[in-house]
Structures are given as C-alpha cells and as structure tokens.
N, C-alpha and C. Protein backbone atom coordinates (compact mmCIF):
# COMPACT_ATOMS: atom_id res chain seq x y z
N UNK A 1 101.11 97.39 110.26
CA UNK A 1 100.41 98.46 109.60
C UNK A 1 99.37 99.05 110.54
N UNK A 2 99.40 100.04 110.21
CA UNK A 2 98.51 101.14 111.48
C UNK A 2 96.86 100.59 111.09
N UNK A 3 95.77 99.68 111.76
CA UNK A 3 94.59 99.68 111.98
C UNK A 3 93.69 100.83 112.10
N UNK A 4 94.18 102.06 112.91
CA UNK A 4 93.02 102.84 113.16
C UNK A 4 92.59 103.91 112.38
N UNK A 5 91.95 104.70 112.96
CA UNK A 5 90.92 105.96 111.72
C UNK A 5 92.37 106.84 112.20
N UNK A 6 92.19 107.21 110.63
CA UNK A 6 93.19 108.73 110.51
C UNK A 6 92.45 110.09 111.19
N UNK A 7 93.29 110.86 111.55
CA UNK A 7 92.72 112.00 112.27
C UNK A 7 91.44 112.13 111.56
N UNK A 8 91.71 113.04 110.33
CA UNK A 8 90.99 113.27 109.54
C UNK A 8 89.78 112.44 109.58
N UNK A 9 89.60 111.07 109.44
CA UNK A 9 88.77 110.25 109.59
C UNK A 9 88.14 110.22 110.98
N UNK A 10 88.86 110.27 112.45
CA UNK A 10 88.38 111.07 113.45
C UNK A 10 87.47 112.03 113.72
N UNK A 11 87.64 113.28 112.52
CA UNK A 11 87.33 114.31 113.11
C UNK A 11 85.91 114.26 112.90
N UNK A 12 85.57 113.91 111.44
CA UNK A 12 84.52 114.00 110.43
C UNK A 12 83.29 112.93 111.31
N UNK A 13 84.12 112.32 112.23
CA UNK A 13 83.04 111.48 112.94
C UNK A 13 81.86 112.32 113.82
N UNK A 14 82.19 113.86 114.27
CA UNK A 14 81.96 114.64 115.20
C UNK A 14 80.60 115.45 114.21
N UNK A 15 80.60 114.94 113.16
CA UNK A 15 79.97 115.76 112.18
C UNK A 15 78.01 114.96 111.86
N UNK A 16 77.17 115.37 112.04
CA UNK A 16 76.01 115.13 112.35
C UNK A 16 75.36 114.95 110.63
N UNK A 17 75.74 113.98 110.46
CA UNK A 17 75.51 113.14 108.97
C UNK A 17 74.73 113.15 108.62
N UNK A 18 73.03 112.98 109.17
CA UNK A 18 71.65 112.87 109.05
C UNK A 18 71.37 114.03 108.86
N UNK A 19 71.86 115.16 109.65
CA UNK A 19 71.12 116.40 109.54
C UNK A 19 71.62 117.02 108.43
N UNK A 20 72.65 116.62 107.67
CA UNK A 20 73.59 117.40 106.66
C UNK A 20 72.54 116.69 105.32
N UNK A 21 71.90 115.13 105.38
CA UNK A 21 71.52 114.83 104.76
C UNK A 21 70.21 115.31 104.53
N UNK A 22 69.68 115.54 105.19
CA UNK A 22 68.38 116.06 105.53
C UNK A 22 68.47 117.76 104.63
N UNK A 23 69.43 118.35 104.90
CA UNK A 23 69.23 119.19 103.79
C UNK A 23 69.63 119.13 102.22
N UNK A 24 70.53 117.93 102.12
CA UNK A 24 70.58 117.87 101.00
C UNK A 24 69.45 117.32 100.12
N UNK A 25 68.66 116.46 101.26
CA UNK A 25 67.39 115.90 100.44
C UNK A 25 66.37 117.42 100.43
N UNK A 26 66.40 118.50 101.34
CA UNK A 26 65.62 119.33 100.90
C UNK A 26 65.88 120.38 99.78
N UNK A 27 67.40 120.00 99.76
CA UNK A 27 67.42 121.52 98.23
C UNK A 27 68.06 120.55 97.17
N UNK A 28 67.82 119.58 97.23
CA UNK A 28 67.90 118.51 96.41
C UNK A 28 69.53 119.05 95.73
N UNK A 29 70.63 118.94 96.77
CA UNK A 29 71.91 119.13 96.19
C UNK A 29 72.23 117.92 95.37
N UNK A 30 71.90 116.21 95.61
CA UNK A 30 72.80 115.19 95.16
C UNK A 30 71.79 115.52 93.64
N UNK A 31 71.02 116.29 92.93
CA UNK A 31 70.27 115.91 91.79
C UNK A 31 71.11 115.37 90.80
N UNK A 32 72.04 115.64 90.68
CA UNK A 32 72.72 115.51 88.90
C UNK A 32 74.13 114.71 89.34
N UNK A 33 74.03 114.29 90.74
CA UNK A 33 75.82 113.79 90.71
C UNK A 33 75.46 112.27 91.10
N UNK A 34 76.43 111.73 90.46
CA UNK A 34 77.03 110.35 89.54
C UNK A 34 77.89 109.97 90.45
N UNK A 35 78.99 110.27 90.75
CA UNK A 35 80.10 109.84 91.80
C UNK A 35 80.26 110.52 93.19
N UNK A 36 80.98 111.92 93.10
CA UNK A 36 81.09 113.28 93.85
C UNK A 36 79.92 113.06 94.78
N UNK A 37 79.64 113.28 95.69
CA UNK A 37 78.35 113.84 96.47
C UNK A 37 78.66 115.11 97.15
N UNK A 38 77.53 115.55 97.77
CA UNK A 38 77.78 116.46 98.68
C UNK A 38 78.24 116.43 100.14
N UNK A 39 78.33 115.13 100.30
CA UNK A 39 79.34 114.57 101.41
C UNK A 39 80.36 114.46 100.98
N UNK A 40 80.83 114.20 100.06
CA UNK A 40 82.32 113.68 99.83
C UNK A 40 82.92 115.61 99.70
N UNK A 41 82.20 116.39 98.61
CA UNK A 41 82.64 117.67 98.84
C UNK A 41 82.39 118.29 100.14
N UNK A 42 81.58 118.73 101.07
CA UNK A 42 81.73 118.48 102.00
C UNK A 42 83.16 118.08 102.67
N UNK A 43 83.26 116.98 102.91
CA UNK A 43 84.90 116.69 103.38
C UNK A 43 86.15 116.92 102.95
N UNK A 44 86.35 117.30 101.03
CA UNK A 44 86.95 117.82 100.66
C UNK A 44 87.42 119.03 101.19
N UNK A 45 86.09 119.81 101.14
CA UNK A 45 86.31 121.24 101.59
C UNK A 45 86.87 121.49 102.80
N UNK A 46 86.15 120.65 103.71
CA UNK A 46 87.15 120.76 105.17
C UNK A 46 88.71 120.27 105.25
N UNK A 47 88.41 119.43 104.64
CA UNK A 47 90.25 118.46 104.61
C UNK A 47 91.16 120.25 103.83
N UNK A 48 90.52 120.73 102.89
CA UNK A 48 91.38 121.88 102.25
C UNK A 48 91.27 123.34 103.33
N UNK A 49 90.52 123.11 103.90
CA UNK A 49 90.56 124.18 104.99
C UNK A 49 92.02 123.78 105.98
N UNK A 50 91.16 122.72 106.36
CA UNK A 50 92.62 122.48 107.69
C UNK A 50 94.02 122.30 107.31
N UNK A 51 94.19 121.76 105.92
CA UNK A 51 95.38 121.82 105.57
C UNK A 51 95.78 122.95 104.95
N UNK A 52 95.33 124.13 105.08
CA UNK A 52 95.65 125.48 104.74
C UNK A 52 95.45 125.44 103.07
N UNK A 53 94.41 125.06 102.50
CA UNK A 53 95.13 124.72 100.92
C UNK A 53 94.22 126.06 99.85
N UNK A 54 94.85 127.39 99.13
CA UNK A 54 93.98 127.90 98.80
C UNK A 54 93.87 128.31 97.78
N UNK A 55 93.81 126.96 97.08
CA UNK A 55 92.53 127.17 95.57
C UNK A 55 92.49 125.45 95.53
N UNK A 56 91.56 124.90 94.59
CA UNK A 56 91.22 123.21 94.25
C UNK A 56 92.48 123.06 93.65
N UNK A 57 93.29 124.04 92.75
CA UNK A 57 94.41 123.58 92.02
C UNK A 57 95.81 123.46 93.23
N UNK A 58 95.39 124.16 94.32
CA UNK A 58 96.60 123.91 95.38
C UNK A 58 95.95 122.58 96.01
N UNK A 59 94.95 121.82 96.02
CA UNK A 59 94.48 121.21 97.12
C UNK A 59 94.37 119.64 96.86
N UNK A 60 93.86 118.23 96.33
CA UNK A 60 94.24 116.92 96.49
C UNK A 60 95.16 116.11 96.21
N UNK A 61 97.05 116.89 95.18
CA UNK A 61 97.94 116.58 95.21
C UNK A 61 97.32 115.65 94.02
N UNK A 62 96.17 115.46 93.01
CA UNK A 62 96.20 114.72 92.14
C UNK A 62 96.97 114.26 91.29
N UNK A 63 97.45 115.60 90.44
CA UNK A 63 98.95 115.26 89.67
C UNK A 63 99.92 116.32 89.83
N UNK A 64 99.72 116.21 91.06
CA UNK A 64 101.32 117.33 91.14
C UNK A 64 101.96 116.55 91.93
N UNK A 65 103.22 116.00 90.81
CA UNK A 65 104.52 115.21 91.30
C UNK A 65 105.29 116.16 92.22
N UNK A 66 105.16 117.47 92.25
CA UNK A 66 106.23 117.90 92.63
C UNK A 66 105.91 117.71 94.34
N UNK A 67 104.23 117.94 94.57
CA UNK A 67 104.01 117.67 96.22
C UNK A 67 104.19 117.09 96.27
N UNK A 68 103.92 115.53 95.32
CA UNK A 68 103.88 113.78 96.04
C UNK A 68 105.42 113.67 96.39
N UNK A 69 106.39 114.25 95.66
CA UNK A 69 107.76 114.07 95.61
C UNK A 69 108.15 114.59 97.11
N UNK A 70 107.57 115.90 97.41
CA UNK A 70 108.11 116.06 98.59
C UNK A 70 107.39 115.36 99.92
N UNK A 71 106.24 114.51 100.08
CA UNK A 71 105.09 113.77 100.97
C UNK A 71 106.97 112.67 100.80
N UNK A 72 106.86 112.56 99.60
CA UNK A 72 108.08 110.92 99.69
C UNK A 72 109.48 111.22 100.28
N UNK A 73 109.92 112.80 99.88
CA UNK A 73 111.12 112.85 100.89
C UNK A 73 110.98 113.02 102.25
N UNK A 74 109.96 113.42 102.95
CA UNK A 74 109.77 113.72 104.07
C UNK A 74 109.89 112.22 104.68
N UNK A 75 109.91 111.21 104.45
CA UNK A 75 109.65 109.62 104.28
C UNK A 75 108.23 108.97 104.96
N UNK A 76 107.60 109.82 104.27
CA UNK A 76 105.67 109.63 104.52
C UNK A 76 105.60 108.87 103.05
N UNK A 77 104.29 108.22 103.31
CA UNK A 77 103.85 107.20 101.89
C UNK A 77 102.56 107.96 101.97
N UNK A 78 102.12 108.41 100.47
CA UNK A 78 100.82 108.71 99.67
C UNK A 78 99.69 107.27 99.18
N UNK A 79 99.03 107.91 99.15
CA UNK A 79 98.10 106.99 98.22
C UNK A 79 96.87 108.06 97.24
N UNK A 80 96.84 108.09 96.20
CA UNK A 80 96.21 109.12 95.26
C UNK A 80 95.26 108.54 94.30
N UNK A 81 94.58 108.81 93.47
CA UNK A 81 94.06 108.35 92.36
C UNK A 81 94.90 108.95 91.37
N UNK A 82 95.32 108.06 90.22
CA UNK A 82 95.84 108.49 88.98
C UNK A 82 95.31 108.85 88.56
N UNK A 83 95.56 109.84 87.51
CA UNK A 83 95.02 110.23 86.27
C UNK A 83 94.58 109.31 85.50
N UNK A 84 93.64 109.21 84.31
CA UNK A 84 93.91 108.50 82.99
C UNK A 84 94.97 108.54 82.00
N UNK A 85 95.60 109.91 82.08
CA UNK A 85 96.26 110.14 80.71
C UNK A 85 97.72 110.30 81.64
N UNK A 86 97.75 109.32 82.92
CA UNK A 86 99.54 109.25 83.51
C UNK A 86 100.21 108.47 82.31
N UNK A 87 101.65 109.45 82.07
CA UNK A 87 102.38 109.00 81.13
C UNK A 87 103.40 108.32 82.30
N UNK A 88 103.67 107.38 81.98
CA UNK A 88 104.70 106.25 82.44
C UNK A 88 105.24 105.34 81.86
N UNK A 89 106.50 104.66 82.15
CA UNK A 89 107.01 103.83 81.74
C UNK A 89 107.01 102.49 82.91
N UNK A 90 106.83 100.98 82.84
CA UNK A 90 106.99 100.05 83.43
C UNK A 90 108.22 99.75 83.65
N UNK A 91 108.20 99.57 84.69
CA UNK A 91 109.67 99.20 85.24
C UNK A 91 109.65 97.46 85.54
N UNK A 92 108.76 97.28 86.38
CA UNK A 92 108.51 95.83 87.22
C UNK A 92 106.87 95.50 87.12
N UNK A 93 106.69 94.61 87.04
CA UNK A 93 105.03 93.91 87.01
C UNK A 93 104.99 92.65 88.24
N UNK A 94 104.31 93.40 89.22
CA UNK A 94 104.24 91.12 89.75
C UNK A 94 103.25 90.90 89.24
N UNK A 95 104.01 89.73 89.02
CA UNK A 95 103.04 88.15 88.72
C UNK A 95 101.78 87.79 89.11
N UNK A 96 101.80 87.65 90.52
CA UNK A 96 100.58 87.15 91.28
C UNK A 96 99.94 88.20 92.42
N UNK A 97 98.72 88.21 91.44
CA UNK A 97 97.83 89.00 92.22
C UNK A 97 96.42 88.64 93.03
N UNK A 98 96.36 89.18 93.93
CA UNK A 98 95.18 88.85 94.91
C UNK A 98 93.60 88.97 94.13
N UNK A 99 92.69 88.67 94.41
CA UNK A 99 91.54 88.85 93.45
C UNK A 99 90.79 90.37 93.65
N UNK A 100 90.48 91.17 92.58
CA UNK A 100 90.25 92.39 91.88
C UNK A 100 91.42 93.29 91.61
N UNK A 101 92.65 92.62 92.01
CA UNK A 101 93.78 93.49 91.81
C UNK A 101 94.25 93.05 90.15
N UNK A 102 93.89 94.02 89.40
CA UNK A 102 94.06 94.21 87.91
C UNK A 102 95.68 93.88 87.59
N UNK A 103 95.98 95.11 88.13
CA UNK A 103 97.63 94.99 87.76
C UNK A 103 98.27 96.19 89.11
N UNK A 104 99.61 95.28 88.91
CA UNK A 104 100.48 96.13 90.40
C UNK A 104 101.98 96.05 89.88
N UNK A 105 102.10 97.13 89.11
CA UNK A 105 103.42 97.81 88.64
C UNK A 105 104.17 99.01 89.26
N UNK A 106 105.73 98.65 88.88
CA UNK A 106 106.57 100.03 89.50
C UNK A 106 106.42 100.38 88.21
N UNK A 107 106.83 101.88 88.58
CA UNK A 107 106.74 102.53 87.20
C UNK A 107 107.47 103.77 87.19
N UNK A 108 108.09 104.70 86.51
CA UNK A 108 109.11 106.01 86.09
C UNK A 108 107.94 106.89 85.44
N UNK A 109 107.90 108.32 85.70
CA UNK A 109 106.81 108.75 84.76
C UNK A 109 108.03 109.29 83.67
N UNK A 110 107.43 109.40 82.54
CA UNK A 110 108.08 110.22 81.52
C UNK A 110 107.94 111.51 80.99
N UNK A 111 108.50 112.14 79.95
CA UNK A 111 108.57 113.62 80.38
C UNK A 111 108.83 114.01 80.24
N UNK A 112 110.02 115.12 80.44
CA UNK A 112 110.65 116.23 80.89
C UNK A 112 110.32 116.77 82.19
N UNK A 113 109.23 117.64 82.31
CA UNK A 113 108.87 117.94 83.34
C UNK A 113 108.13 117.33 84.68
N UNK A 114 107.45 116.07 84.12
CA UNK A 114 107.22 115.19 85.18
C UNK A 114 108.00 114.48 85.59
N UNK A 115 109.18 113.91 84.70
CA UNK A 115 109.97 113.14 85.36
C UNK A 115 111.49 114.55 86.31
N UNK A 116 111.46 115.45 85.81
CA UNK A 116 112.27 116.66 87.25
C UNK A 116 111.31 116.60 87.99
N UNK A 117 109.93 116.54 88.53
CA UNK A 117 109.34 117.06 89.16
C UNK A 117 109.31 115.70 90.60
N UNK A 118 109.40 114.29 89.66
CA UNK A 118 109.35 113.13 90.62
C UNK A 118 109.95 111.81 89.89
N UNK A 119 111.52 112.53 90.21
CA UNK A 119 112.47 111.57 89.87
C UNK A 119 112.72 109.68 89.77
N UNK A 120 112.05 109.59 91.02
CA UNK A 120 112.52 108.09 91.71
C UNK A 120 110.93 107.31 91.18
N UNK A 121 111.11 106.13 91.19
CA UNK A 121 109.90 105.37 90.42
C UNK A 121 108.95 105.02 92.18
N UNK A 122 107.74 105.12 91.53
CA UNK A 122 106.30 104.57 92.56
C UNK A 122 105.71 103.38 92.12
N UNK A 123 104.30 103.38 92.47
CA UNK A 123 103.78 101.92 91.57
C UNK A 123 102.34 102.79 91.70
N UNK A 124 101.66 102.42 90.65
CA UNK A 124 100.70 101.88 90.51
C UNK A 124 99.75 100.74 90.27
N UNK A 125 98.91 100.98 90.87
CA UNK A 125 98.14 99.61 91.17
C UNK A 125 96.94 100.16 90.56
N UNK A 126 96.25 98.90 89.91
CA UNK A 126 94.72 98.98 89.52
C UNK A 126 93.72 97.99 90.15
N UNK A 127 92.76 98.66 90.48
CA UNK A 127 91.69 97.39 91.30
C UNK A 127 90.31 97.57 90.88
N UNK A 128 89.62 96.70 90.92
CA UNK A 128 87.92 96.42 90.36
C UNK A 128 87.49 96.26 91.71
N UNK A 129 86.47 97.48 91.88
CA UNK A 129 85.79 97.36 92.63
C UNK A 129 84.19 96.60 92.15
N UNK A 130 84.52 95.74 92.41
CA UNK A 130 83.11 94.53 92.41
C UNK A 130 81.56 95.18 93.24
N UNK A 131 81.70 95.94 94.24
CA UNK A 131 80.69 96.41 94.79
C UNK A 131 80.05 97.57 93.54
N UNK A 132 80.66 98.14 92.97
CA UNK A 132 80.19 99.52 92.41
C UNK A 132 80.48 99.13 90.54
N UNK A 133 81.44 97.95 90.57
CA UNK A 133 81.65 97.94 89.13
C UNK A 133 82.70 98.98 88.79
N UNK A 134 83.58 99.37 89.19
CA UNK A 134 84.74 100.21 89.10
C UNK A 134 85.84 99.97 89.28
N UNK A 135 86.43 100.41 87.88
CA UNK A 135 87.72 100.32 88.46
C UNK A 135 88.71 101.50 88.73
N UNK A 136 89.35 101.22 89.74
CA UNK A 136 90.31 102.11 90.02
C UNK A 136 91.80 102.40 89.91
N UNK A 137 92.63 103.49 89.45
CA UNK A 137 94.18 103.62 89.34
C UNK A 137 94.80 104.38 90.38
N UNK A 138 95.35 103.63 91.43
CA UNK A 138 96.15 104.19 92.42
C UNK A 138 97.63 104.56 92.13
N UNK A 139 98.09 105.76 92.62
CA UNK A 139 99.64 105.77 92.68
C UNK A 139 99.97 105.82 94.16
N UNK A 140 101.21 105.23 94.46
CA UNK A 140 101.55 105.36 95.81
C UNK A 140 103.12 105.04 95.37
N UNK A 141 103.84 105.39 96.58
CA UNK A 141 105.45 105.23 96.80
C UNK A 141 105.70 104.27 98.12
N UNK A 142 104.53 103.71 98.56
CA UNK A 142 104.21 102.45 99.27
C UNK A 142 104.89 101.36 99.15
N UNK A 143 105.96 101.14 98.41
CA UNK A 143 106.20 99.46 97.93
C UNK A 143 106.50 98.49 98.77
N UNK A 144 106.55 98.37 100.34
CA UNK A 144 105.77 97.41 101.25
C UNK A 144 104.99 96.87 101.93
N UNK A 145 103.43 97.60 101.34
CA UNK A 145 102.30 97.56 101.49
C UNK A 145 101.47 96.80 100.44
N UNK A 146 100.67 95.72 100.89
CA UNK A 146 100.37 94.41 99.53
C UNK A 146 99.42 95.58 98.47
N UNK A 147 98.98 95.33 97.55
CA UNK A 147 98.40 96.15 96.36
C UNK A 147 96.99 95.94 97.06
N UNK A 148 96.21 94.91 97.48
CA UNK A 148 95.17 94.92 98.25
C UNK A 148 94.73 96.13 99.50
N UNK A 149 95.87 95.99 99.95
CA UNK A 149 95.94 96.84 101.70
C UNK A 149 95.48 98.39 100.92
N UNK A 150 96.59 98.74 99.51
CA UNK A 150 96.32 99.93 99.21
C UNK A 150 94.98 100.33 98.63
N UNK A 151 94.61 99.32 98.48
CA UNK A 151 92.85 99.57 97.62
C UNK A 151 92.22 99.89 98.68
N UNK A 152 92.29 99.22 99.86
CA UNK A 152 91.38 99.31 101.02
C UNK A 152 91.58 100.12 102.00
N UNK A 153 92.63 101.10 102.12
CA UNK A 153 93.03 102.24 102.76
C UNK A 153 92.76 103.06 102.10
N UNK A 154 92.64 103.59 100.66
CA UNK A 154 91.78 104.13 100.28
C UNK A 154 90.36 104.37 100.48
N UNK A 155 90.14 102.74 100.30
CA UNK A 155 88.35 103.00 100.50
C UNK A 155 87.58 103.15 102.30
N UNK A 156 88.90 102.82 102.58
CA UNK A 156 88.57 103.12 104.36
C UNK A 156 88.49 104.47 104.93
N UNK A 157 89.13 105.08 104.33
CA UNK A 157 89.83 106.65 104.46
C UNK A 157 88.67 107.28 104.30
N UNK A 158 87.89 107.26 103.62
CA UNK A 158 86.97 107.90 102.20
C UNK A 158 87.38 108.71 102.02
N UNK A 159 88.36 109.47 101.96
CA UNK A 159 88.69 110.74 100.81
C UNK A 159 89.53 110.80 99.88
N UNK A 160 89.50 111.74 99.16
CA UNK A 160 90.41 111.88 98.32
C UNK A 160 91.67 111.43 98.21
N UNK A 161 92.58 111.73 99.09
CA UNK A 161 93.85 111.32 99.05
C UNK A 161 94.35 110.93 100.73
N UNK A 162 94.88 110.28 101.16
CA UNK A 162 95.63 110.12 102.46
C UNK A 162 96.87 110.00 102.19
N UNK A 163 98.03 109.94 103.63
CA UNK A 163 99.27 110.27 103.45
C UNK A 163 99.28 109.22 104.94
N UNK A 164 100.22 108.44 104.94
CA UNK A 164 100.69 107.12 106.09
C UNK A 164 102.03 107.79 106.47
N UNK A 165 102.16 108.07 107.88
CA UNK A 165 103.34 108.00 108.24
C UNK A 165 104.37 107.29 108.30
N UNK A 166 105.60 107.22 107.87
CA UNK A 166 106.26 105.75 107.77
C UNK A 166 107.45 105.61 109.05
C-alpha cells in the first residue's frame, strides 16, 4: 500500500498555514463552526478548482453513485463519507474487527435509481474516532484494504474525499 502524501496532500504543504490563520483569528472566520473550518474549506475550494469542478453539487462525489461508479471502472478505489440516510442492503458482515472499527460490511444500494447509477456492491465501514468522540461512515470499493487502513487514509489525507490508484 502506497505510504506517501497524495499530490494533493503535497501541494497544500506549499501553503503558509500561520499566516492564513492569523487572519482567520482577525476576522474571526472559525466563530460559529463546529466541524468545517476555514482550513478545511479553504482546501476544499482548491481541491474543486484544480479538479475543474463547477458548482459544490458537481464537486466531493458525496452521493453521486454515478461518479463513484465511474472512479471504480476506471479501476481506481474511492474512499468518501456516507450519507446518513444511505439506503442499502447487507450483503456480507466480518466478524472480527480491529478496535474502533464499529462495523465493516459489503453492501448493494437499493433503489431504482441508485442501484442503475452503481450497480456492483462496495462496503462500508464505520469507525469511532476516540480522539474527537466520532463516529464515522465510510464507503469505498476498496475490498483489499483492512477497514482500519481505510479510516486512516482518510484521516491522513485530510480532505474530503481521496481516490487510490490501483
């Protein structure tokens, strides 16, 4: 499995963190935000620049099966945050899981239109993040990558969504 920083994760290194913070502490942008910051938008916004993406509804592939479907034919692996209200059906459950890994299921979404849009089954995985008290719902089309690795390529990445070459 690939160790190093994704481009993306590369680039953002070039980016002068203190001074970005420094104004957010002066126009007091983080006042009212809970999760989101103005770093994380911030990187959003650039990640949707460079990938040509133009509107928020064209841009983190949240629940549009129909992009993740094509990231999976291209034979690239996703990693996303689920929705709450993903309709799915269980296919497979393992048994034994590593510690904060909730649950690590394949799964079919159901439908009509979600299931034309992303035919072939993925998994989701759920994990407790113990540092923050959170938990999280991943989807990915990953299924030889441990349910751990995927929690933590997420949180390594820091953004929104990444895509692994396979």
């Amino acid at each position: 499995m690939n160790q190093d920083k994704y481009v993306f994760s590369q680039l953002s290194t070039f980016l002068n963190r203190t001074q970005f913070n420094n104004y957010v502490r002066k126009y007091d942008g983080n006042r009212y935000v809970k999760h989101f910051t103005c770093w994380n938008q911030l990187l959003a916004m650039i990640f949707g620049q460079l990938s040509n993406r133009e509107s928020l509804r064209d841009f983190r592939a949240y629940d549009s099966f129909k992009e993740l479907y094509r990231i999976h034919l291209t034979g690239s692996f996703f990693v996303v945050r689920a929705k709450s209200n993903l309709k799915c059906k269980f296919c497979k459950w393992k048994r034994r899981m590593p510690k904060n890994i909730l649950s690590d299921a394949e799964v079919k979404l159901i439908g009509y239109t979600s299931e034309k849009k992303y035919p072939e089954s993925f998994r989701v995985i759920c994990f407790y993040d113990k540092e923050n008290d959170r938990e999280f719902t991943f989807m990915t089309n990953a299924k030889h990558i441990s349910a751990l690795d995927i929690a933590n390529l997420y949180k390594k990445d820091g953004s929104w969504n990444c895509s692994l070459n396979g």
